[in-house]
C-alpha atoms as a PDB file:
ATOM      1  CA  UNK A   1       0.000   0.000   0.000  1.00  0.00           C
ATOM      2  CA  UNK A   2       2.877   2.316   0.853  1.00  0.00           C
ATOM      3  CA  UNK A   3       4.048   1.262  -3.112  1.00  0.00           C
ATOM      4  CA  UNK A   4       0.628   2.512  -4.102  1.00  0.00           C
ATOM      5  CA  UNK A   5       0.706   5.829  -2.819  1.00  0.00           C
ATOM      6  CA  UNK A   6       4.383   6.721  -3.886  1.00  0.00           C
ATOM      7  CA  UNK A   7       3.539   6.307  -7.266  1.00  0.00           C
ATOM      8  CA  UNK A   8       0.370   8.405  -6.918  1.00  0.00           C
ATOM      9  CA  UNK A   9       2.971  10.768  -5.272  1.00  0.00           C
ATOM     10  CA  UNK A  10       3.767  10.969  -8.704  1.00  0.00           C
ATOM     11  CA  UNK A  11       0.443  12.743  -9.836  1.00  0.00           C
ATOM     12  CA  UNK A  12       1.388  16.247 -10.849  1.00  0.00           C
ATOM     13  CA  UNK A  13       0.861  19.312  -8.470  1.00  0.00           C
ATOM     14  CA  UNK A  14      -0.796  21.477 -11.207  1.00  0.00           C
ATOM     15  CA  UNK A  15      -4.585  21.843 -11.783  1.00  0.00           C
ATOM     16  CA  UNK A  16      -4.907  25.433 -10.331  1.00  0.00           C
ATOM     17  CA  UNK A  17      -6.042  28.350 -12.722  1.00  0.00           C
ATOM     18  CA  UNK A  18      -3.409  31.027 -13.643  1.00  0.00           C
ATOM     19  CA  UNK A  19      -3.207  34.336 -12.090  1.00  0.00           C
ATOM     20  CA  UNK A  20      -4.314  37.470 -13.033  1.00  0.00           C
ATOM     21  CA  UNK A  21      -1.291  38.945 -12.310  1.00  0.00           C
ATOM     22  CA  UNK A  22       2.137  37.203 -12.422  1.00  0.00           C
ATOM     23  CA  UNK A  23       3.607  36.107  -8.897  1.00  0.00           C
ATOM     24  CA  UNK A  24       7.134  36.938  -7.926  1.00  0.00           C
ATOM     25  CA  UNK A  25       9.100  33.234  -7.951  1.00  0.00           C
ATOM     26  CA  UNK A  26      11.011  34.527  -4.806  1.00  0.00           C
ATOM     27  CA  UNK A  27       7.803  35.398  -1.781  1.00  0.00           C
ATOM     28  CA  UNK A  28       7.053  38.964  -1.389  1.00  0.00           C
ATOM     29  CA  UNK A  29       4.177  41.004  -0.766  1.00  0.00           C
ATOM     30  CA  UNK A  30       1.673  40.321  -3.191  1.00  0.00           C
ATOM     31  CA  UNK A  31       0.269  43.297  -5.695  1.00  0.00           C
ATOM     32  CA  UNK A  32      -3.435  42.005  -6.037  1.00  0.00           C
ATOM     33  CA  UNK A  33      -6.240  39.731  -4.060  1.00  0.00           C
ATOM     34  CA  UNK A  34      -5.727  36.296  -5.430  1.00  0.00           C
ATOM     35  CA  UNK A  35      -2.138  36.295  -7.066  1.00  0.00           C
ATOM     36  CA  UNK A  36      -0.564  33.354  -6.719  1.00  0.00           C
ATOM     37  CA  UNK A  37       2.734  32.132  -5.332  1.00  0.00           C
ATOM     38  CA  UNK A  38       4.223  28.683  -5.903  1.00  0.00           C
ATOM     39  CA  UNK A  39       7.553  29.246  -5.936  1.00  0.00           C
ATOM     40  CA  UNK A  40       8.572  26.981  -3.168  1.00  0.00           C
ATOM     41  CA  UNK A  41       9.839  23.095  -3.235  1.00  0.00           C
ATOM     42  CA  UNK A  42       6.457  21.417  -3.324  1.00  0.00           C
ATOM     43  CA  UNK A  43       4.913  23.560  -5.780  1.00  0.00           C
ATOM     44  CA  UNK A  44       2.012  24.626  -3.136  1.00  0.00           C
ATOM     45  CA  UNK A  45       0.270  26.910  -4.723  1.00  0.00           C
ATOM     46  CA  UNK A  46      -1.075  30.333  -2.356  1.00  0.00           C
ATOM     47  CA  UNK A  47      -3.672  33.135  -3.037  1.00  0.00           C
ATOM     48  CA  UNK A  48      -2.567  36.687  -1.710  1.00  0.00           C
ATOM     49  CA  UNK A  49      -5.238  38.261   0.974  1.00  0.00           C
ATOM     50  CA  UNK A  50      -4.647  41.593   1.131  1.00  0.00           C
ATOM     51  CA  UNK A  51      -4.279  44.161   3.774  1.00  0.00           C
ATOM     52  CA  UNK A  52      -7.922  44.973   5.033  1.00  0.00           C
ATOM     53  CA  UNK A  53     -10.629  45.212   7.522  1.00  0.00           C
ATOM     54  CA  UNK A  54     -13.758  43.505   7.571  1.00  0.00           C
ATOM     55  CA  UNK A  55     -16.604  42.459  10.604  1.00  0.00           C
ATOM     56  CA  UNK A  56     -15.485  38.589  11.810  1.00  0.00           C
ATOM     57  CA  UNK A  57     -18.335  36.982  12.620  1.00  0.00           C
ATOM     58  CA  UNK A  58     -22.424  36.889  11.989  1.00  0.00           C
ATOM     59  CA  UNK A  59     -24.815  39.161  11.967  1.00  0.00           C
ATOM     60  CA  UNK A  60     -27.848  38.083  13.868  1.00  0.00           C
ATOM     61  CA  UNK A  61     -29.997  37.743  11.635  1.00  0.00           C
ATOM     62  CA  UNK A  62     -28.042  35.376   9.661  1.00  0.00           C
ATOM     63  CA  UNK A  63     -30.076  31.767  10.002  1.00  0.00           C
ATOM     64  CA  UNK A  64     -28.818  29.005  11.761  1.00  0.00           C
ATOM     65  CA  UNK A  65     -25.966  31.110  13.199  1.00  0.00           C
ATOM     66  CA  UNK A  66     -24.146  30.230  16.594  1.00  0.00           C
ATOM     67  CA  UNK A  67     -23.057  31.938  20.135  1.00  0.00           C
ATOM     68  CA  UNK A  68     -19.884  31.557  18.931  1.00  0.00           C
ATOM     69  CA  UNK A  69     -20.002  33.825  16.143  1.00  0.00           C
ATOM     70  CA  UNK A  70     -20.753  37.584  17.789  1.00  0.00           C
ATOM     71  CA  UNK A  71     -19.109  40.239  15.723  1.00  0.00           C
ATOM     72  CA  UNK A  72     -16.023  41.724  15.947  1.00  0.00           C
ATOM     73  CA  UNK A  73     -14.304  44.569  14.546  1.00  0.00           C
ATOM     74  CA  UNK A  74     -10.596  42.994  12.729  1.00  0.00           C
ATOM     75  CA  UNK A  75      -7.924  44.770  10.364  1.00  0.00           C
ATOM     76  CA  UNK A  76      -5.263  42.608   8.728  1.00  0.00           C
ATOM     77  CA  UNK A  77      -2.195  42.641   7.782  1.00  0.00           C
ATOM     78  CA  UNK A  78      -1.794  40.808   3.797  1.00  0.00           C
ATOM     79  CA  UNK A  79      -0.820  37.552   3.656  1.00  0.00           C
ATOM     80  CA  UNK A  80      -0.682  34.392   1.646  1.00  0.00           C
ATOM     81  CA  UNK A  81      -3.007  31.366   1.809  1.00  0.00           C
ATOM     82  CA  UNK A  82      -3.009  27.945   0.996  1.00  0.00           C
ATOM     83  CA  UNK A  83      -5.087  27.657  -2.147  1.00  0.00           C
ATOM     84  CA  UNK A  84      -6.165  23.971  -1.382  1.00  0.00           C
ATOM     85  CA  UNK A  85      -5.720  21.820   1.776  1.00  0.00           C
ATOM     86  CA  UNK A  86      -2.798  20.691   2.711  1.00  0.00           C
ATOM     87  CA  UNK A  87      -2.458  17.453   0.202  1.00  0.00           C
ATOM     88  CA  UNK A  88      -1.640  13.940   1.526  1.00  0.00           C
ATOM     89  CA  UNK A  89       1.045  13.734  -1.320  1.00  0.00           C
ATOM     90  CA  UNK A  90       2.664  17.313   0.202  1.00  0.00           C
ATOM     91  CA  UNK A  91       2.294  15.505   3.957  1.00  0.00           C
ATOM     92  CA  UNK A  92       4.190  12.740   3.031  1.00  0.00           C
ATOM     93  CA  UNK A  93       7.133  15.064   1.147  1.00  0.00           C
ATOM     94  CA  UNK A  94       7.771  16.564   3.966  1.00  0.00           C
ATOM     95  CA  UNK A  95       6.584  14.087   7.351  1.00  0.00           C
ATOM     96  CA  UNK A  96       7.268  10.996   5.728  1.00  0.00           C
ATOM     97  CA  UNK A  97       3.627   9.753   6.127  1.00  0.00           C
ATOM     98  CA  UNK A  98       0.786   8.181   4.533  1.00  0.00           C
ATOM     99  CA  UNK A  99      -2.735   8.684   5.467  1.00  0.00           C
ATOM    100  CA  UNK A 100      -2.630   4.827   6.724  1.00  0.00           C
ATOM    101  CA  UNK A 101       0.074   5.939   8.741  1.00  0.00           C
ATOM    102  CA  UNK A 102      -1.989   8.401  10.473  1.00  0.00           C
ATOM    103  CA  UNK A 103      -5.428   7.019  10.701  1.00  0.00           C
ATOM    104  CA  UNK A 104      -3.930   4.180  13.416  1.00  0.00           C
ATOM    105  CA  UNK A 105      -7.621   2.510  14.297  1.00  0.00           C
ATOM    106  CA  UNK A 106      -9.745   5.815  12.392  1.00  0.00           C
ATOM    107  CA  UNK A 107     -10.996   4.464   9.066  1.00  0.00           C
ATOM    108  CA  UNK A 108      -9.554   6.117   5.955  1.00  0.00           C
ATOM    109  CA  UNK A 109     -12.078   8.715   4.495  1.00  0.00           C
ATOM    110  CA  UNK A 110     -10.777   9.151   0.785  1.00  0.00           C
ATOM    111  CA  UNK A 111      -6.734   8.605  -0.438  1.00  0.00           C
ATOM    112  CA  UNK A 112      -4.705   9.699  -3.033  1.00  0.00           C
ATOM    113  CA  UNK A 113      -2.270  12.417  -3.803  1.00  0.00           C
ATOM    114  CA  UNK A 114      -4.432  15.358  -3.711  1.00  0.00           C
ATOM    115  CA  UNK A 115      -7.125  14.351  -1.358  1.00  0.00           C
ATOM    116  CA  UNK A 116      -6.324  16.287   1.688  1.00  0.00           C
ATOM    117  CA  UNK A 117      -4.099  15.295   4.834  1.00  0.00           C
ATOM    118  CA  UNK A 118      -6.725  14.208   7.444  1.00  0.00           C
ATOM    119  CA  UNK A 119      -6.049  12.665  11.122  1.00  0.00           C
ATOM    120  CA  UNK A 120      -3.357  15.148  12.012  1.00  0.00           C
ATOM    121  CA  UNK A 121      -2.959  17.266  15.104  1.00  0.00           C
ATOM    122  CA  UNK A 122      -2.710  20.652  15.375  1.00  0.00           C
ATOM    123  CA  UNK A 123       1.470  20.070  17.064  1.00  0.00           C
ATOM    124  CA  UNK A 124       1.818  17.818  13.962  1.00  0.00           C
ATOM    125  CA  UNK A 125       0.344  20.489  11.050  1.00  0.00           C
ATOM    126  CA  UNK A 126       2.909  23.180  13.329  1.00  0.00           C
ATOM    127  CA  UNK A 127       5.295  20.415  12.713  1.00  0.00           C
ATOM    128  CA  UNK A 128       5.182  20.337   8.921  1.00  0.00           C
ATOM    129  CA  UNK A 129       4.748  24.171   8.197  1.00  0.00           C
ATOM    130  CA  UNK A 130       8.219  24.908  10.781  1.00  0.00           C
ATOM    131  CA  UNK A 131       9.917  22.023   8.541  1.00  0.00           C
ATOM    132  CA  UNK A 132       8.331  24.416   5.170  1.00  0.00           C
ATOM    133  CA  UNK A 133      10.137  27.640   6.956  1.00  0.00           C
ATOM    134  CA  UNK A 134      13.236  25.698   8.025  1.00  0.00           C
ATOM    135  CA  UNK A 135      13.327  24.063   4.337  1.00  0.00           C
ATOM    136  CA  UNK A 136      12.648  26.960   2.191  1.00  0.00           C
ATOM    137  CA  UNK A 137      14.851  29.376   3.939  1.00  0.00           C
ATOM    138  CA  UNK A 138      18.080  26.939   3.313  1.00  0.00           C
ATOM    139  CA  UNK A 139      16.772  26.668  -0.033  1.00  0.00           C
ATOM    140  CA  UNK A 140      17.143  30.439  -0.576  1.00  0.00           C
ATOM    141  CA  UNK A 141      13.289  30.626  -1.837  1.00  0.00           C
ATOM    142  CA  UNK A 142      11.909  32.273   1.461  1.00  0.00           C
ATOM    143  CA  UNK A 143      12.826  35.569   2.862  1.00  0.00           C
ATOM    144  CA  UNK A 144      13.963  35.325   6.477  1.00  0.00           C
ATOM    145  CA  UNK A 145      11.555  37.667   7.104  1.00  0.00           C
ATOM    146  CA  UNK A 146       8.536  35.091   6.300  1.00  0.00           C
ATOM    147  CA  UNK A 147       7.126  32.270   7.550  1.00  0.00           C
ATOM    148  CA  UNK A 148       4.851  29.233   6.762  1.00  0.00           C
ATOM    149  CA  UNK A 149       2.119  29.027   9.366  1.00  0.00           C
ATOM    150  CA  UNK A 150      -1.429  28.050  10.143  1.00  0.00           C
ATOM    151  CA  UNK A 151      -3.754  30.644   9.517  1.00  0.00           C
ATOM    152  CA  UNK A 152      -5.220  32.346  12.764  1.00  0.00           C
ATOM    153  CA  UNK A 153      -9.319  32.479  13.198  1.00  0.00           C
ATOM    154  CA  UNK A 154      -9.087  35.929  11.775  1.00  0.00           C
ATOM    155  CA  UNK A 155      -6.956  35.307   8.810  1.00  0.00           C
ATOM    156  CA  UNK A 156      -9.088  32.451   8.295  1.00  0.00           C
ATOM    157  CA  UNK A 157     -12.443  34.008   7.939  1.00  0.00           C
ATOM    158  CA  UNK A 158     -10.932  37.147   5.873  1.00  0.00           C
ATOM    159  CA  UNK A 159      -9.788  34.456   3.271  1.00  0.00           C
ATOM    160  CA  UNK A 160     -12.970  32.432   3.228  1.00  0.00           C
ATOM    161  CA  UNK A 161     -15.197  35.507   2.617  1.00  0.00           C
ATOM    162  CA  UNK A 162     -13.284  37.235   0.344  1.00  0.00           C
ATOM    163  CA  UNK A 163     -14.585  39.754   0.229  1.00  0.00           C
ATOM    164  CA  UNK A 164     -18.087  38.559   0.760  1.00  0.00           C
ATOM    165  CA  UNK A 165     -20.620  39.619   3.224  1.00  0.00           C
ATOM    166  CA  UNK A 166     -22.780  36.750   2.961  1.00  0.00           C
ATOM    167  CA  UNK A 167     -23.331  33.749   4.574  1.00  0.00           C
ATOM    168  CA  UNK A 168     -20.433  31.753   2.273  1.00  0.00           C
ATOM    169  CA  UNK A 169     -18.781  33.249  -0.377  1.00  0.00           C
ATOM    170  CA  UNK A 170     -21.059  32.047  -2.742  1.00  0.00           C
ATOM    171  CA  UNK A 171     -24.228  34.112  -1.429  1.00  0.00           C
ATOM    172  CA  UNK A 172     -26.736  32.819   1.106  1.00  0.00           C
ATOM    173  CA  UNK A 173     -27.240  29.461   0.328  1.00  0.00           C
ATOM    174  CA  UNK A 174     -24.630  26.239   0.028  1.00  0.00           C
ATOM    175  CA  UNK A 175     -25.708  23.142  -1.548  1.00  0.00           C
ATOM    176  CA  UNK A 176     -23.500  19.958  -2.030  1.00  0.00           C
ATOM    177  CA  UNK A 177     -22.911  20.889  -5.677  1.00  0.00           C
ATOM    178  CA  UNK A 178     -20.909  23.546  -4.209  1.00  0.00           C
ATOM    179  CA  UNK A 179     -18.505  21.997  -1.517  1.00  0.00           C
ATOM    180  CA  UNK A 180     -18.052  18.775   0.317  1.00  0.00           C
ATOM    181  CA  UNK A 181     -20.040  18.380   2.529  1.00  0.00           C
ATOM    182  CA  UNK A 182     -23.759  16.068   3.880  1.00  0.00           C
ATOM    183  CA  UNK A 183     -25.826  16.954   0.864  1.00  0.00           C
ATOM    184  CA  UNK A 184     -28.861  15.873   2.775  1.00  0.00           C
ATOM    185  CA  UNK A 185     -28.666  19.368   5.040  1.00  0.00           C
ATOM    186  CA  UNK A 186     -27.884  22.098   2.182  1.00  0.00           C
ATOM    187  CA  UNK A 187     -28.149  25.423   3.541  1.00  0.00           C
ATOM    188  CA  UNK A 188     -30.359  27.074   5.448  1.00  0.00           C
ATOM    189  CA  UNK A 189     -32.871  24.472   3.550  1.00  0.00           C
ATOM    190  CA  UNK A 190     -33.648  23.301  -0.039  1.00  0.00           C
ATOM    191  CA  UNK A 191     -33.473  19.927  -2.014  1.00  0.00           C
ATOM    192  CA  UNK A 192     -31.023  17.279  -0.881  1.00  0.00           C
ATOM    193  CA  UNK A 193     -27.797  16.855  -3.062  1.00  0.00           C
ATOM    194  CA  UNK A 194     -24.754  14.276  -3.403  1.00  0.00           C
ATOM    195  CA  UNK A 195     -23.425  13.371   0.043  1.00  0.00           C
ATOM    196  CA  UNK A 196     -19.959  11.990  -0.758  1.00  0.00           C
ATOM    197  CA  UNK A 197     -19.279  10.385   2.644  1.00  0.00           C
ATOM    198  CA  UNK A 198     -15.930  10.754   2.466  1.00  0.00           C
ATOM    199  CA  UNK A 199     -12.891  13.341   1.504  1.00  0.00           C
ATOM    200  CA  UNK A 200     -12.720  14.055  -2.183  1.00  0.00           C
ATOM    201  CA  UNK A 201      -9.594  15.543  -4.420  1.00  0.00           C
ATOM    202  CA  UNK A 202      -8.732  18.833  -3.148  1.00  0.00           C
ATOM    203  CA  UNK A 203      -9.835  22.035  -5.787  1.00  0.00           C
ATOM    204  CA  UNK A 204     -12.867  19.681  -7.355  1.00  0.00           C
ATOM    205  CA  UNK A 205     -15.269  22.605  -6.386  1.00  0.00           C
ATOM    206  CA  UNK A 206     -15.111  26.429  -7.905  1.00  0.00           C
ATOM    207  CA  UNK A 207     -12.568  28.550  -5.542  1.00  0.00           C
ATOM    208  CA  UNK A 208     -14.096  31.405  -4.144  1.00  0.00           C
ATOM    209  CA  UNK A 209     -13.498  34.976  -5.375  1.00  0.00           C
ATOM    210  CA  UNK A 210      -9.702  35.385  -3.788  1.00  0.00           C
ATOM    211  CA  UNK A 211      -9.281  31.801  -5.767  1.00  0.00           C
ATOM    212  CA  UNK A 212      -9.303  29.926  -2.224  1.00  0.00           C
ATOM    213  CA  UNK A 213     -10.712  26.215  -2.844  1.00  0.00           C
ATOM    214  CA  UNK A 214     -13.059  24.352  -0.657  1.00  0.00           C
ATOM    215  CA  UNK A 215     -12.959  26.890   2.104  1.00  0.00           C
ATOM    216  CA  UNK A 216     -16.422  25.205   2.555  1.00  0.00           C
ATOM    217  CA  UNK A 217     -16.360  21.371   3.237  1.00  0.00           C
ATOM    218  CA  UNK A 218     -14.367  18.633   2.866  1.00  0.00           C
ATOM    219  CA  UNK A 219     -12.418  18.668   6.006  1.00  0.00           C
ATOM    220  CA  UNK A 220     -12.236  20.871   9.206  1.00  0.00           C
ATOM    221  CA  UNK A 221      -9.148  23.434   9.034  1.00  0.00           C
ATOM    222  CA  UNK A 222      -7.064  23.902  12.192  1.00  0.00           C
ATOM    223  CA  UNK A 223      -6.353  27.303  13.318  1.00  0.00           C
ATOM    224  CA  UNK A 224      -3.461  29.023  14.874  1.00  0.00           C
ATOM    225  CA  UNK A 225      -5.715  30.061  17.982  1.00  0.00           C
ATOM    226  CA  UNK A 226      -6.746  28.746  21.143  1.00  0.00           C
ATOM    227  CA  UNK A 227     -10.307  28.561  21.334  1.00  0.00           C
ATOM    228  CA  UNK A 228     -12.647  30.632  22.869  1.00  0.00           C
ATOM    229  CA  UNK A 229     -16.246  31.548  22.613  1.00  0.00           C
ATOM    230  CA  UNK A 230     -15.939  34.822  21.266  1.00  0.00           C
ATOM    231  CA  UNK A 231     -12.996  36.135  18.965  1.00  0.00           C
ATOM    232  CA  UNK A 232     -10.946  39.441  20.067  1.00  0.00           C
ATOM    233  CA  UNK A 233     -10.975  41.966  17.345  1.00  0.00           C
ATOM    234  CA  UNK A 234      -8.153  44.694  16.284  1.00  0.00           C
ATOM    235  CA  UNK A 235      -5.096  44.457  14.338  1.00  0.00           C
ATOM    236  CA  UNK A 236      -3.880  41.313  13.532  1.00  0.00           C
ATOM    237  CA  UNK A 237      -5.649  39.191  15.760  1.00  0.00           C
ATOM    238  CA  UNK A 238      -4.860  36.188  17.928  1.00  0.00           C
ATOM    239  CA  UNK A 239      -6.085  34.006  20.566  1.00  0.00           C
ATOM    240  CA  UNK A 240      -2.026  32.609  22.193  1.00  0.00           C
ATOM    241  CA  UNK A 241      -2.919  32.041  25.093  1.00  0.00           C
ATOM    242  CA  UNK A 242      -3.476  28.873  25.667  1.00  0.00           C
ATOM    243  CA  UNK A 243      -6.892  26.729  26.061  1.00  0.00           C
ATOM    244  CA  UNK A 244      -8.220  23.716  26.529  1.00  0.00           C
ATOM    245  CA  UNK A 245      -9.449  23.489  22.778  1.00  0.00           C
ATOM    246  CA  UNK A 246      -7.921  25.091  19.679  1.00  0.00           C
ATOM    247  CA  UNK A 247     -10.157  26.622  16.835  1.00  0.00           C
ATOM    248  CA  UNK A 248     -11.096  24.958  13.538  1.00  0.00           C
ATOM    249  CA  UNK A 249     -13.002  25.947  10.608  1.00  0.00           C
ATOM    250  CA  UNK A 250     -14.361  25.165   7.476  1.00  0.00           C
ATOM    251  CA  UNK A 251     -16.861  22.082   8.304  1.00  0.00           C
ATOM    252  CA  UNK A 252     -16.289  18.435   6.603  1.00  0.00           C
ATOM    253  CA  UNK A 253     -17.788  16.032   4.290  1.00  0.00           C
ATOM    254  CA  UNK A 254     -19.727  14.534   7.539  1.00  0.00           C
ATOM    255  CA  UNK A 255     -21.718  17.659   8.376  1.00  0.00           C
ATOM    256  CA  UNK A 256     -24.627  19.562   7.358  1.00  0.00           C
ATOM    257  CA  UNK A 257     -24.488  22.795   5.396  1.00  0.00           C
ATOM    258  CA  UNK A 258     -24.644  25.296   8.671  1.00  0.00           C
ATOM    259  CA  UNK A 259     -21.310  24.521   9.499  1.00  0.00           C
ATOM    260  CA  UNK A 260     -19.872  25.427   6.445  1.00  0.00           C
ATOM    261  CA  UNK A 261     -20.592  28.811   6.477  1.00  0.00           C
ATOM    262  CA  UNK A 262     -17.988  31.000   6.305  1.00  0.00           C
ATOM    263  CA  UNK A 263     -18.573  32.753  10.579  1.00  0.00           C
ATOM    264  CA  UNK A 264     -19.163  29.236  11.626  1.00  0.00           C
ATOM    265  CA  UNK A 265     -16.079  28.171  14.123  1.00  0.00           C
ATOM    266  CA  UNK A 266     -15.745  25.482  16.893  1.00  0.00           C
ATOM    267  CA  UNK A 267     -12.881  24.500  19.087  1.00  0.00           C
ATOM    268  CA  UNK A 268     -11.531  20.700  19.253  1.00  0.00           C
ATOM    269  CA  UNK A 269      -9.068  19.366  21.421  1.00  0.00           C
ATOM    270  CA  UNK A 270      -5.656  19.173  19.839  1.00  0.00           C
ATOM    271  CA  UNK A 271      -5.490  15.397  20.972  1.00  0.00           C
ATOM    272  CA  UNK A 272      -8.207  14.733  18.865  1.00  0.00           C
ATOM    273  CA  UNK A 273      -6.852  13.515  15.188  1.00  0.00           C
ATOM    274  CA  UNK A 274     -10.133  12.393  13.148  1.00  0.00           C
ATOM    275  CA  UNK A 275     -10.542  11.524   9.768  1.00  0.00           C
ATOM    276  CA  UNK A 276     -12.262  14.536   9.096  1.00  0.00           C
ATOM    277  CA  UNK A 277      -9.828  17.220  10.260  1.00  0.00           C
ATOM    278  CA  UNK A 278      -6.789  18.619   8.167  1.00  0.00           C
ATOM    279  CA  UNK A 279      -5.086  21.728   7.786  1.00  0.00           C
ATOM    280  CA  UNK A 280      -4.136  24.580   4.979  1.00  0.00           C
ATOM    281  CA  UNK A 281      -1.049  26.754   5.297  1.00  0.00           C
ATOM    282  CA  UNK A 282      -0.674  30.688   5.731  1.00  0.00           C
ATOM    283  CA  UNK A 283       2.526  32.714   4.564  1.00  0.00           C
ATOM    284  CA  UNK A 284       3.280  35.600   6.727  1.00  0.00           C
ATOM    285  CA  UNK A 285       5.544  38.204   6.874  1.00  0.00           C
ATOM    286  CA  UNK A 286       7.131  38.243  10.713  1.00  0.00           C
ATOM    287  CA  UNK A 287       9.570  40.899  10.030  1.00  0.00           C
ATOM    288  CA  UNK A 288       9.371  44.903   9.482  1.00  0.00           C
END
């Protein structure tokens, strides 16, 4: 089995529409929401989210919204994100590990090169994106004044909207046609689509207008942040201190449309390494 998924290892790292404007090969601050970068060793490709302010959260009178999604007040600094999931072919580049390897006694929930990396914690995503710094930076093809991270709530959010204002970046209603996710609960209502029951190839569903795919669906994103019920707002956001829980977004292939929505948010302990958790990577500028 290990044979097997080498050789789809092999599958190319392409399939990702080209940029409006040109990306620099070497990282730098990006000229234009959704330029991409993918001038590092694994080819990842990342969507620029420019500087800006926006209202985290829900309004109330969005339906089927949560206490955990109050508003909040947040300015940004740009940075780059993930287009897609972290892939289980990119997971095994760099951690040496297949999604067997992970699952232990979890059954697998989709495999292959570019299905996403599922059953990881959130030490073990902070694991691979320090390795991405430490990699890149010997390589010459990261400044030393950036960093690979995981995307904080905020940063998040601002990259899953887009822009937006509604309830996902694709207006007020999600069906199944849209994202990964239990077709049987589209949102807030409607007729019941496909329900996969299961991961699927990452970038199968339209990206959303900053180019981000599957921001909605397919598997749970950890966060940079500690958990807690209500976000802090300002510049640059971020929950450090630390929690019993840490924050994760997105929703899965498991759940019902209200938890894809782009405000919804939850906190899972960073034990907990399901088959319907995984993790995309955020770019950041750490120095002046």
């Amino acid at each position: 089995m290990r044979f097997t998924f080498a050789l789809l290892c092999l599958v190319s790292l392409g399939h990702s529409a080209v940029a409006d404007v040109a990306a620099p090969r070497v990282l730098a601050v990006g000229t234009k929401a959704g330029q991409e970068w993918d001038g590092n060793s694994l080819k990842m490709t990342f969507c620029w989210c420019p500087e800006g302010s926006f209202l985290m959260g829900s309004p109330e009178s969005e339906r089927l919204r949560s206490d955990e999604e109050d508003q909040v007040g947040v300015t940004l600094t740009g940075f780059w994100l993930g287009k897609h999931e972290v892939t289980q072919s990119e997971w095994n580049s760099v951690m040496g590990k297949t999604p067997r390897d992970q699952a232990g006694n979890e059954s697998l929930a989709g495999e292959g090169a570019r299905y996403p990396v599922y059953s990881v914690s959130p030490d073990e995503a902070t694991e691979f994106v320090t390795n991405c710094t430490r990699q890149e930076r010997a390589a010459g093809r990261l400044p030393g004044d950036w960093e690979f991270r995981l995307p904080t709530d905020a940063q998040w959010e601002y990259g899953c909207r887009a822009g937006t204002k509604t309830a996902t970046a694709f207006g007020d209603k999600l069906d199944s046609r849209a994202a990964n996710f239990d077709g049987n609960g589209p949102y807030p209502e409607g007729e019941a689509g496909p329900y996969l029951k299961r991961t699927t190839e990452v970038g199968r569903y339209a990206a959303n207008p900053w180019g981000l795919c599957d921001m909605h669906g397919n598997v749970w994103e950890w966060c940079r942040d500690w958990y807690e019920l209500t976000p802090p707002g300002g510049k640059d956001p971020e929950v450090s201190k630390e929690t019993i829980k840490r924050v994760v977004r997105g929703g899965c292939w498991l759940d019902v449309g209200k938890f894809c929505r782009s405000a919804a948010r939850t906190g899972y302990f960073p034990d907990e390494q399901k088959a319907y958790v995984g993790f995309r990577v955020a770019v950041v500028r750490v120095g002046p």
